[in-house]
Every structure is written in structure tokens, then in C-alpha cells.
PDB file of N, CA and C in Angstrom:
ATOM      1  N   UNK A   1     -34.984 -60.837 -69.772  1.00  0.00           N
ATOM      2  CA  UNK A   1     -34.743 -61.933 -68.874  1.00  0.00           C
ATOM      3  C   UNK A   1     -35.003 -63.228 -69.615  1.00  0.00           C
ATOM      4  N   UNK A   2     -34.127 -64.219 -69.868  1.00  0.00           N
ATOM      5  CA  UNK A   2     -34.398 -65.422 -70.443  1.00  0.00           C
ATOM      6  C   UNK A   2     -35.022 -66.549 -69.363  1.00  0.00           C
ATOM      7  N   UNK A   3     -35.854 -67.257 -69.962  1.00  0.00           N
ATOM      8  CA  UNK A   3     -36.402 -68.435 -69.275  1.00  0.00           C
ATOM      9  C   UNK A   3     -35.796 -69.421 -69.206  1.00  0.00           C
ATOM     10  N   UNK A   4     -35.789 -70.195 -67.854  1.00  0.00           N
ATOM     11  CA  UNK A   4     -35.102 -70.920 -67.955  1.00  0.00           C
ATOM     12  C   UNK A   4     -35.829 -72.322 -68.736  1.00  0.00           C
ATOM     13  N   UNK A   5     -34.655 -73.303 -69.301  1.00  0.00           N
ATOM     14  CA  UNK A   5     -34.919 -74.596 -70.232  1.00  0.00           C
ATOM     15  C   UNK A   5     -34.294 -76.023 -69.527  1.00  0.00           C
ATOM     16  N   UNK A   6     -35.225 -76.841 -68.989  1.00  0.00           N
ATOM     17  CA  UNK A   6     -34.931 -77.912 -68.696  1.00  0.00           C
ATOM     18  C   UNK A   6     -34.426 -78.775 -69.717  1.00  0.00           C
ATOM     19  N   UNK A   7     -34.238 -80.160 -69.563  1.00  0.00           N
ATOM     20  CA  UNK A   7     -33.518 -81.042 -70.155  1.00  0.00           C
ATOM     21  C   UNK A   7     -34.438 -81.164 -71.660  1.00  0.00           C
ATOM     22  N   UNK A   8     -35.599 -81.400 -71.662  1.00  0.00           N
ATOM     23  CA  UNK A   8     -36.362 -82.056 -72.467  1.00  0.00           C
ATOM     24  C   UNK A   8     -37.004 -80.556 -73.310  1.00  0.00           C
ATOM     25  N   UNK A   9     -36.264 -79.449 -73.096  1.00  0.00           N
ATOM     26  CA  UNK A   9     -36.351 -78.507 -73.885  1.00  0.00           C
ATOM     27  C   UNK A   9     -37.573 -77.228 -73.621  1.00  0.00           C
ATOM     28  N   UNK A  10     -38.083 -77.647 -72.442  1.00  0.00           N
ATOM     29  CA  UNK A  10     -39.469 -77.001 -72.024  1.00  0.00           C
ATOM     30  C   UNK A  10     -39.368 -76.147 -71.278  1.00  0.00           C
ATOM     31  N   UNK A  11     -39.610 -74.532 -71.447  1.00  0.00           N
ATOM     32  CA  UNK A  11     -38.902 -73.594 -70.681  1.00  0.00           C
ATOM     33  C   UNK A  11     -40.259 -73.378 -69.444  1.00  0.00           C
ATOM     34  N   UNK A  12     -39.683 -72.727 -68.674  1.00  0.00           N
ATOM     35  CA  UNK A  12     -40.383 -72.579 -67.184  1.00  0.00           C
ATOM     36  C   UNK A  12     -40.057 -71.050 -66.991  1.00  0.00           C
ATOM     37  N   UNK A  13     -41.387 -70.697 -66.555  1.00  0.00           N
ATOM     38  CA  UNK A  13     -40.949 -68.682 -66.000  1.00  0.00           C
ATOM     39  C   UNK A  13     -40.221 -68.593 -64.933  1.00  0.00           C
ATOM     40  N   UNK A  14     -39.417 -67.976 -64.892  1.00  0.00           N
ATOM     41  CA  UNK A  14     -38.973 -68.092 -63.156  1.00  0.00           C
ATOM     42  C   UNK A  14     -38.630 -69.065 -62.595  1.00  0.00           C
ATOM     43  N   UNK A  15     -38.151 -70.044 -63.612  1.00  0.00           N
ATOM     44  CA  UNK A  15     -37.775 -71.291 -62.775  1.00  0.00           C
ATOM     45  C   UNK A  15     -38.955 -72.482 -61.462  1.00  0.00           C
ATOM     46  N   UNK A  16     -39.764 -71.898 -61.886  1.00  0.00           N
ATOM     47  CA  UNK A  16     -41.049 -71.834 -61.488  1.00  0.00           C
ATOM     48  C   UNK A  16     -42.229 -72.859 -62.524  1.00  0.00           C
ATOM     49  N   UNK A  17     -42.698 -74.504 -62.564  1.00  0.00           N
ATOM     50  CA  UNK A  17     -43.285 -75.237 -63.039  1.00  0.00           C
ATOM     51  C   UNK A  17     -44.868 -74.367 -63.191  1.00  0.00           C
ATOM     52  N   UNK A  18     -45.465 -74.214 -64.728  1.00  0.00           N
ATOM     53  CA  UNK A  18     -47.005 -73.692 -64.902  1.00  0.00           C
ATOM     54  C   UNK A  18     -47.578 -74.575 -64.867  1.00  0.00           C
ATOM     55  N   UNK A  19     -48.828 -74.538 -63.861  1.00  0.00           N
ATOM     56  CA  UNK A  19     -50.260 -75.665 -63.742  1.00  0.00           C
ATOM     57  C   UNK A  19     -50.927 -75.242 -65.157  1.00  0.00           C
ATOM     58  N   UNK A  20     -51.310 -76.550 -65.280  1.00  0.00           N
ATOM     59  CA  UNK A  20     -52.309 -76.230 -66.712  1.00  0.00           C
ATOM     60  C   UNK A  20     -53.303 -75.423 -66.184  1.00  0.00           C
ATOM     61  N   UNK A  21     -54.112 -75.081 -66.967  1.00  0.00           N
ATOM     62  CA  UNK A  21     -55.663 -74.098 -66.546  1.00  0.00           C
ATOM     63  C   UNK A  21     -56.581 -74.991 -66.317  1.00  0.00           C
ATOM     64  N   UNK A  22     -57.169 -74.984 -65.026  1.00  0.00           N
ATOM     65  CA  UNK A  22     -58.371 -76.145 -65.232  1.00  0.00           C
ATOM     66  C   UNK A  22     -59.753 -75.491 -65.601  1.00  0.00           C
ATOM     67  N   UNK A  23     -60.657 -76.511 -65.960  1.00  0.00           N
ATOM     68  CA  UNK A  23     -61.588 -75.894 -66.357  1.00  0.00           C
ATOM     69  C   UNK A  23     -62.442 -75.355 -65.043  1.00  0.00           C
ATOM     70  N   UNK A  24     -62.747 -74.091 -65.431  1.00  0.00           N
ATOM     71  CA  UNK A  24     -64.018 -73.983 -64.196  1.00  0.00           C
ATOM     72  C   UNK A  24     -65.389 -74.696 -64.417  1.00  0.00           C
ATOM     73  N   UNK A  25     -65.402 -75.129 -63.016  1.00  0.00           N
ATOM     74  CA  UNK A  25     -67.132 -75.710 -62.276  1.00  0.00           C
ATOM     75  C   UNK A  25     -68.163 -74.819 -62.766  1.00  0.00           C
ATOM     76  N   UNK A  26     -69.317 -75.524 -63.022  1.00  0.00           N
ATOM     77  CA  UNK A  26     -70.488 -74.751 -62.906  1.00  0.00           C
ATOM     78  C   UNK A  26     -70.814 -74.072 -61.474  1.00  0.00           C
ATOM     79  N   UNK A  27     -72.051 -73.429 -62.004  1.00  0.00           N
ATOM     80  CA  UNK A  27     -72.304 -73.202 -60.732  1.00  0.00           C
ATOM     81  C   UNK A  27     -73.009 -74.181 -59.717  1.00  0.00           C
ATOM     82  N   UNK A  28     -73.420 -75.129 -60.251  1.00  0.00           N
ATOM     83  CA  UNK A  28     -74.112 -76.143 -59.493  1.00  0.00           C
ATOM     84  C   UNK A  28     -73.087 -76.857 -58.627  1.00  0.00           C
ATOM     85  N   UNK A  29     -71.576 -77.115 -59.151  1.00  0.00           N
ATOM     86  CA  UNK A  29     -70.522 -77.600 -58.894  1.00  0.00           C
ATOM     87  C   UNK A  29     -69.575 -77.206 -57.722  1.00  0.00           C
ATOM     88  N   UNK A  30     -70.127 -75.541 -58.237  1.00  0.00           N
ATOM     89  CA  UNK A  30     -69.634 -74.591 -56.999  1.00  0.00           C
ATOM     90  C   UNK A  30     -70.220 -74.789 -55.805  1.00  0.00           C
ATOM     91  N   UNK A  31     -71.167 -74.181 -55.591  1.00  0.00           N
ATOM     92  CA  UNK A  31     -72.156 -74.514 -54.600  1.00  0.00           C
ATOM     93  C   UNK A  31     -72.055 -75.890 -53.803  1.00  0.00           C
ATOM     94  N   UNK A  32     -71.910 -76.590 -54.283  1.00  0.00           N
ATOM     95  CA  UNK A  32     -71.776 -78.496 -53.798  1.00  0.00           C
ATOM     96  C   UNK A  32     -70.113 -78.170 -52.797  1.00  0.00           C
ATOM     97  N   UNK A  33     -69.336 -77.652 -53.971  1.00  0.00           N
ATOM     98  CA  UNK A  33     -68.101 -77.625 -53.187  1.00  0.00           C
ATOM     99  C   UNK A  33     -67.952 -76.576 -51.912  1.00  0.00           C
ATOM    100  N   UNK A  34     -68.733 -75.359 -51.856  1.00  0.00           N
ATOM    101  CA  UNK A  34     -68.979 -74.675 -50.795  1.00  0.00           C
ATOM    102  C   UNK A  34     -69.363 -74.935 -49.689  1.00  0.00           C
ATOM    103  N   UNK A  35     -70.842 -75.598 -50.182  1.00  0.00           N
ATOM    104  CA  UNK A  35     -71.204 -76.959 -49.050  1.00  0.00           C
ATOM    105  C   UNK A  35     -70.591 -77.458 -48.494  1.00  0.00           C
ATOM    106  N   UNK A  36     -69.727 -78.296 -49.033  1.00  0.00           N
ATOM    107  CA  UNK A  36     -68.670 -79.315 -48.810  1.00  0.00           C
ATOM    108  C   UNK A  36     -67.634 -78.582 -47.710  1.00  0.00           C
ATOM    109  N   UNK A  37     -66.868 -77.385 -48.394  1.00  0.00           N
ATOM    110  CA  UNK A  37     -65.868 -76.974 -47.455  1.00  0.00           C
ATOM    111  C   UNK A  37     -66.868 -76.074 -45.914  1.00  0.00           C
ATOM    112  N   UNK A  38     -67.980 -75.680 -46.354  1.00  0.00           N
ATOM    113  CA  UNK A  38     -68.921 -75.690 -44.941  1.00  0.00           C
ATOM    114  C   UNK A  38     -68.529 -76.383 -43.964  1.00  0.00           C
ATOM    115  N   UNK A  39     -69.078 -77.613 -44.402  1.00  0.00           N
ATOM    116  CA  UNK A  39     -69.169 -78.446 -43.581  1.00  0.00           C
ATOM    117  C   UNK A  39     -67.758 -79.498 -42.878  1.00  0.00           C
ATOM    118  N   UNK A  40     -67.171 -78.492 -43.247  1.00  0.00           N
ATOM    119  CA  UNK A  40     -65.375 -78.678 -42.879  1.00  0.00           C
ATOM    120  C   UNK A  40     -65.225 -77.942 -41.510  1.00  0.00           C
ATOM    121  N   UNK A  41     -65.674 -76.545 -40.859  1.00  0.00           N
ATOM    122  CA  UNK A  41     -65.746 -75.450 -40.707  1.00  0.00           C
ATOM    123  C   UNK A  41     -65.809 -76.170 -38.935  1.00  0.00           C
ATOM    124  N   UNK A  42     -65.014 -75.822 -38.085  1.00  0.00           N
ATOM    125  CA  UNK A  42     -65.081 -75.961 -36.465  1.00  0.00           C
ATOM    126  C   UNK A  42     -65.518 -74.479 -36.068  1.00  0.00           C
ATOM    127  N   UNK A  43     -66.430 -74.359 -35.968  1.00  0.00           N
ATOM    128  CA  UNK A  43     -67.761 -73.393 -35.365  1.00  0.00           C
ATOM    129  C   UNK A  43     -67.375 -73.291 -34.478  1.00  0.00           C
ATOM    130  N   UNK A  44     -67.320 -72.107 -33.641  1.00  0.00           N
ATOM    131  CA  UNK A  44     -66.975 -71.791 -32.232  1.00  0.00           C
ATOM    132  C   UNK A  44     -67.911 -72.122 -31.193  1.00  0.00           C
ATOM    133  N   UNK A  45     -67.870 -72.333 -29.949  1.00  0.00           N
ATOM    134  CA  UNK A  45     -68.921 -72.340 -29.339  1.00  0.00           C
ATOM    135  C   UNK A  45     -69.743 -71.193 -28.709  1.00  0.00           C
ATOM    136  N   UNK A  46     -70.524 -70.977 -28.380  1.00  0.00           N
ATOM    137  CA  UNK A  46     -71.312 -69.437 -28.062  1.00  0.00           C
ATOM    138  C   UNK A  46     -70.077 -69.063 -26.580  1.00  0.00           C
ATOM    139  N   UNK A  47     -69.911 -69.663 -25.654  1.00  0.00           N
ATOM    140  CA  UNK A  47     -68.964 -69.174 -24.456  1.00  0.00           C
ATOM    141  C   UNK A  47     -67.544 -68.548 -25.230  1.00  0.00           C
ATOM    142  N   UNK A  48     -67.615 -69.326 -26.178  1.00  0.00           N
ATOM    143  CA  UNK A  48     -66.299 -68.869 -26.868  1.00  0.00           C
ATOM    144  C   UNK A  48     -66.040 -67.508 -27.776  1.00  0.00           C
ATOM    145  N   UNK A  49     -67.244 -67.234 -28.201  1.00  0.00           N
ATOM    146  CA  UNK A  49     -68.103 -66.464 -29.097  1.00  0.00           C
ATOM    147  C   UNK A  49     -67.885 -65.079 -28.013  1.00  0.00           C
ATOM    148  N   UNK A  50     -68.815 -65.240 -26.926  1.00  0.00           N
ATOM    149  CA  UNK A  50     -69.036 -64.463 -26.069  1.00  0.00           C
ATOM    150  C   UNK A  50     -67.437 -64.033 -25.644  1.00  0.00           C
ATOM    151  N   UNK A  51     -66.656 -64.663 -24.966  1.00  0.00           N
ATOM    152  CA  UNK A  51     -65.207 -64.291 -24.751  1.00  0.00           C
ATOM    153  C   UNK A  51     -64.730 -63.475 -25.776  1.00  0.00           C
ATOM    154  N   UNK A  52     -64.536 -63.849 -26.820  1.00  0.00           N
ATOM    155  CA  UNK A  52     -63.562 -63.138 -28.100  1.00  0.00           C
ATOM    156  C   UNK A  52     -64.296 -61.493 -28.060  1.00  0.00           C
ATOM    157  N   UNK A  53     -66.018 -61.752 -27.883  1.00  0.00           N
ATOM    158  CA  UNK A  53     -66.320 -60.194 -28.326  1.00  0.00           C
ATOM    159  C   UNK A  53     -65.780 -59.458 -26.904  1.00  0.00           C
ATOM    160  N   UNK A  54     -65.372 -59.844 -25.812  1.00  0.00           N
ATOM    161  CA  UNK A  54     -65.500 -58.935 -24.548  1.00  0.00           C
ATOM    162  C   UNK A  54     -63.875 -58.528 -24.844  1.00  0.00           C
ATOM    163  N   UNK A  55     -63.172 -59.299 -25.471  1.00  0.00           N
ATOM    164  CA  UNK A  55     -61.724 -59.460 -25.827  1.00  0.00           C
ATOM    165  C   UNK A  55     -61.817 -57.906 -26.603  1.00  0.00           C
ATOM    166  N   UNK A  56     -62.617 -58.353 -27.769  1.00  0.00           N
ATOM    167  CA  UNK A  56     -62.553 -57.130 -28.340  1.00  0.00           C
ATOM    168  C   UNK A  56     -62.946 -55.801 -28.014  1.00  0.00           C
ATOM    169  N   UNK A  57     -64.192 -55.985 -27.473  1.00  0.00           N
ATOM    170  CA  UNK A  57     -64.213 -54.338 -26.436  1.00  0.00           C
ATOM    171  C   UNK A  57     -63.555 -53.912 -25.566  1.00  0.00           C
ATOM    172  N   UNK A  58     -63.003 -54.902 -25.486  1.00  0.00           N
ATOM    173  CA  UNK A  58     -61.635 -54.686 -24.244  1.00  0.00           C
ATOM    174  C   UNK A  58     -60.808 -53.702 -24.909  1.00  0.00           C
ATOM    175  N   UNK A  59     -60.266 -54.231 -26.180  1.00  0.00           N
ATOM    176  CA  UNK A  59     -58.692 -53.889 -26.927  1.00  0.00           C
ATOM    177  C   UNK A  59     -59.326 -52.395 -27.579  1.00  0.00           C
ATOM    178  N   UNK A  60     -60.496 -52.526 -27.822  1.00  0.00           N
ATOM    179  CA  UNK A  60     -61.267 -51.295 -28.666  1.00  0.00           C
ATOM    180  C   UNK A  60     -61.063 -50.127 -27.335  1.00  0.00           C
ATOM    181  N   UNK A  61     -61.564 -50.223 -26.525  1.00  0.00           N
ATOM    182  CA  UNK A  61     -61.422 -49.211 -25.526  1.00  0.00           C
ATOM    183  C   UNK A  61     -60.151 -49.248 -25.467  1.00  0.00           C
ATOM    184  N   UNK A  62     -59.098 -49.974 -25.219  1.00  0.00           N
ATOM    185  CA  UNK A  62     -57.693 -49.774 -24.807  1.00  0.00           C
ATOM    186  C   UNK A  62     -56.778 -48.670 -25.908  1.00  0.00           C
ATOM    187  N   UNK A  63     -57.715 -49.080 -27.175  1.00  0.00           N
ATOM    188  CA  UNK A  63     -56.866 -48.138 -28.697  1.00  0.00           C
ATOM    189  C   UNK A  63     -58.030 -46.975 -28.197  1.00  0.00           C
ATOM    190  N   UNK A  64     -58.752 -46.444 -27.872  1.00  0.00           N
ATOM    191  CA  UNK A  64     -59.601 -45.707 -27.620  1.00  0.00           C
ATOM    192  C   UNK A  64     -59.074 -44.666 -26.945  1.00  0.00           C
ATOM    193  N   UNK A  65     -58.322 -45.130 -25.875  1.00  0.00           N
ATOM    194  CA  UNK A  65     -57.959 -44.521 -24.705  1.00  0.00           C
ATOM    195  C   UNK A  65     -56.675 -44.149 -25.283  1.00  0.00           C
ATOM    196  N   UNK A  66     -56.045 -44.661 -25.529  1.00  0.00           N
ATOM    197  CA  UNK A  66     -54.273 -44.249 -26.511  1.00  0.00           C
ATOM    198  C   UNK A  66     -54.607 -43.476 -27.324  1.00  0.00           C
ATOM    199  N   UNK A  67     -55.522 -43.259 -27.967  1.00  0.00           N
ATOM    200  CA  UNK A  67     -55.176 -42.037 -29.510  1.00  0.00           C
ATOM    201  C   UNK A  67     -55.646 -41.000 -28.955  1.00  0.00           C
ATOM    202  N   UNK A  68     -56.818 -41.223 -27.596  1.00  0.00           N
ATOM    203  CA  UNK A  68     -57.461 -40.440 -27.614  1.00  0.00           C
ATOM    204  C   UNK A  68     -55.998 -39.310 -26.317  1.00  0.00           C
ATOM    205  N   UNK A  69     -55.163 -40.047 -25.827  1.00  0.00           N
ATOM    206  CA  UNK A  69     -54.133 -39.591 -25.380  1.00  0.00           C
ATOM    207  C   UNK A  69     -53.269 -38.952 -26.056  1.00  0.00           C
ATOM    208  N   UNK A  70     -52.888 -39.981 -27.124  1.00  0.00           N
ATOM    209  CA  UNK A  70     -51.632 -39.333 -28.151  1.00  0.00           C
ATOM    210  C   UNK A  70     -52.252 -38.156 -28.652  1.00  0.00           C
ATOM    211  N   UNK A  71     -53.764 -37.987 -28.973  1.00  0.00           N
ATOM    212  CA  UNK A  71     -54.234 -36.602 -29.511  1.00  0.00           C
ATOM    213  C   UNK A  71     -54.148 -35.997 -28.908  1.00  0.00           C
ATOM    214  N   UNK A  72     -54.157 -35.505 -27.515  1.00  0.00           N
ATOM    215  CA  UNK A  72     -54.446 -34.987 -26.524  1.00  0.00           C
ATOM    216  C   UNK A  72     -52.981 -34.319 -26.288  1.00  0.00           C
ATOM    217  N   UNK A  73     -52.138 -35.051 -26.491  1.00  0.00           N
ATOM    218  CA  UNK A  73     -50.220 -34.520 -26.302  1.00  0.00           C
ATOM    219  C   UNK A  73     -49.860 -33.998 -27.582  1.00  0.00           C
ATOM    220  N   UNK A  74     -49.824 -34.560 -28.713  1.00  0.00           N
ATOM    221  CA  UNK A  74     -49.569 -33.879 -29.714  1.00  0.00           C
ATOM    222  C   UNK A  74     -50.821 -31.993 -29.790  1.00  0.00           C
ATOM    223  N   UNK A  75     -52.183 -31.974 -29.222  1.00  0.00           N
ATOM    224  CA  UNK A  75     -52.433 -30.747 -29.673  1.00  0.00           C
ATOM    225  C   UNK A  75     -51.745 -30.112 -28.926  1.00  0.00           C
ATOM    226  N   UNK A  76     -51.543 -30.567 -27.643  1.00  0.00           N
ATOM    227  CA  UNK A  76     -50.334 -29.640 -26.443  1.00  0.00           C
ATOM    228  C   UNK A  76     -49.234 -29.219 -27.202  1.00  0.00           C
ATOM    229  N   UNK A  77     -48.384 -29.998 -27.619  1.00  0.00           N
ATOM    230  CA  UNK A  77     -47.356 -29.815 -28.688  1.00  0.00           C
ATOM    231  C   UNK A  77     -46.968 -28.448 -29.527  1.00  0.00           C
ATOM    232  N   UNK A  78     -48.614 -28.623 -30.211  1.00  0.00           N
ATOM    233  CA  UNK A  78     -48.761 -28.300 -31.603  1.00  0.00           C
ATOM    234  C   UNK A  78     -48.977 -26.721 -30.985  1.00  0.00           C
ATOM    235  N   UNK A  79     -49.645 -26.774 -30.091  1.00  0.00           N
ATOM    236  CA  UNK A  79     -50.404 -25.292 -29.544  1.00  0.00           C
ATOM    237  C   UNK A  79     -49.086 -24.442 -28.853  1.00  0.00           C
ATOM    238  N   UNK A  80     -48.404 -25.468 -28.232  1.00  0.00           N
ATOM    239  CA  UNK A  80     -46.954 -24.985 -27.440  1.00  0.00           C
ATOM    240  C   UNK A  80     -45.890 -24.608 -28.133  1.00  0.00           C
ATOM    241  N   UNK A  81     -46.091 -25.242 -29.780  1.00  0.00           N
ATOM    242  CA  UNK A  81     -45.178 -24.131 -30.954  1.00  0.00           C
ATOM    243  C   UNK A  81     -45.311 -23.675 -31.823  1.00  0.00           C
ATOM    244  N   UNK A  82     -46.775 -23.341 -31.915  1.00  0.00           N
ATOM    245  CA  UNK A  82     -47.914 -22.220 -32.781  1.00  0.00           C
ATOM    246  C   UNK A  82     -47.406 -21.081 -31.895  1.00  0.00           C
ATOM    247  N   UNK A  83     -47.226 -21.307 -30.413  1.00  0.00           N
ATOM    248  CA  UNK A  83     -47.229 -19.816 -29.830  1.00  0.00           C
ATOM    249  C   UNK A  83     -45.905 -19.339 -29.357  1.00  0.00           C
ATOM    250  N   UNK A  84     -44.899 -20.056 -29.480  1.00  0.00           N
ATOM    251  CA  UNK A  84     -43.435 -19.857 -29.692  1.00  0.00           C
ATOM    252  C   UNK A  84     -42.951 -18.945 -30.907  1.00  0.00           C
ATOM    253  N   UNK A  85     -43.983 -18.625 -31.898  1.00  0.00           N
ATOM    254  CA  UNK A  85     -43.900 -18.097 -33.116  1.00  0.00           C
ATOM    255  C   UNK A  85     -44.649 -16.737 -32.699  1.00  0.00           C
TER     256      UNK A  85
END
């Protein structure tokens, strides 16, 4: 596969411009910036908190109740042409 070559002679992968490599942060640098995007972060509120988990025991029982169905028809199935044989 050839690369492609712009005007000024500088080929590109994929037609696709390469970022230089930047240097990596220390770790002191890191940390600051972690901080930083922390404190970016819209925190839920506890009512909100509380909703999402009842959401989820909700949907957990609901897949609970389905497989525990679909298992329940497929061994019927399975047993109804084990003994057809």
C-alpha cells in the first residue's frame, strides 16, 4: 500500500495527519491534572444515586426472570427431543 504525498513532499499513513509524540508528565504533573479533571466531574446527587440503584435492581430482576424462563423452555425442549430418540 503506498502512502499518500502531499504537495510539499511529506507522506501521511492513511491519508491521515501524525501528531508528534509529546513528552510524558511526571508524575507530580499527572496527579495535578487528575485533580484538575476531578474537579470537572458533576457528581450525582444521593436522590439521584438512590433512583439509578432501584433502576438497576429493577432491570437485574427483570434479566433474572427471562433467562431464568428461557432456561426453563429450552430444558423442556431439550428433554422433549432426548426422548423422541
Amino acid at each position: 500500500m503506498k502512502a499518500m504525498v502531499d504537495e510539499k513532499g511529506k507522506k501521511e499513513a492513511g491519508g491521515k495527519a501524525v501528531e508528534p509524540a509529546r513528552p510524558r508528565p511526571s508524575i507530580m504533573e499527572f496527579f495535578a491534572q487528575v485533580r484538575q479533571e476531578i474537579s470537572k466531574v458533576t457528581w450525582p446527587t444521593r436522590p439521584e444515586t438512590i433512583t439509578s440503584t432501584i433502576a438497576v435492581f429493577i432491570m437485574l430482576a427483570m434479566a433474572a426472570v427471562f433467562f431464568f424462563l428461557v432456561d426453563l423452555v429450552l430444558g423442556y425442549v431439550v428433554t422433549f427431543v432426548m426422548n423422541l430418540v
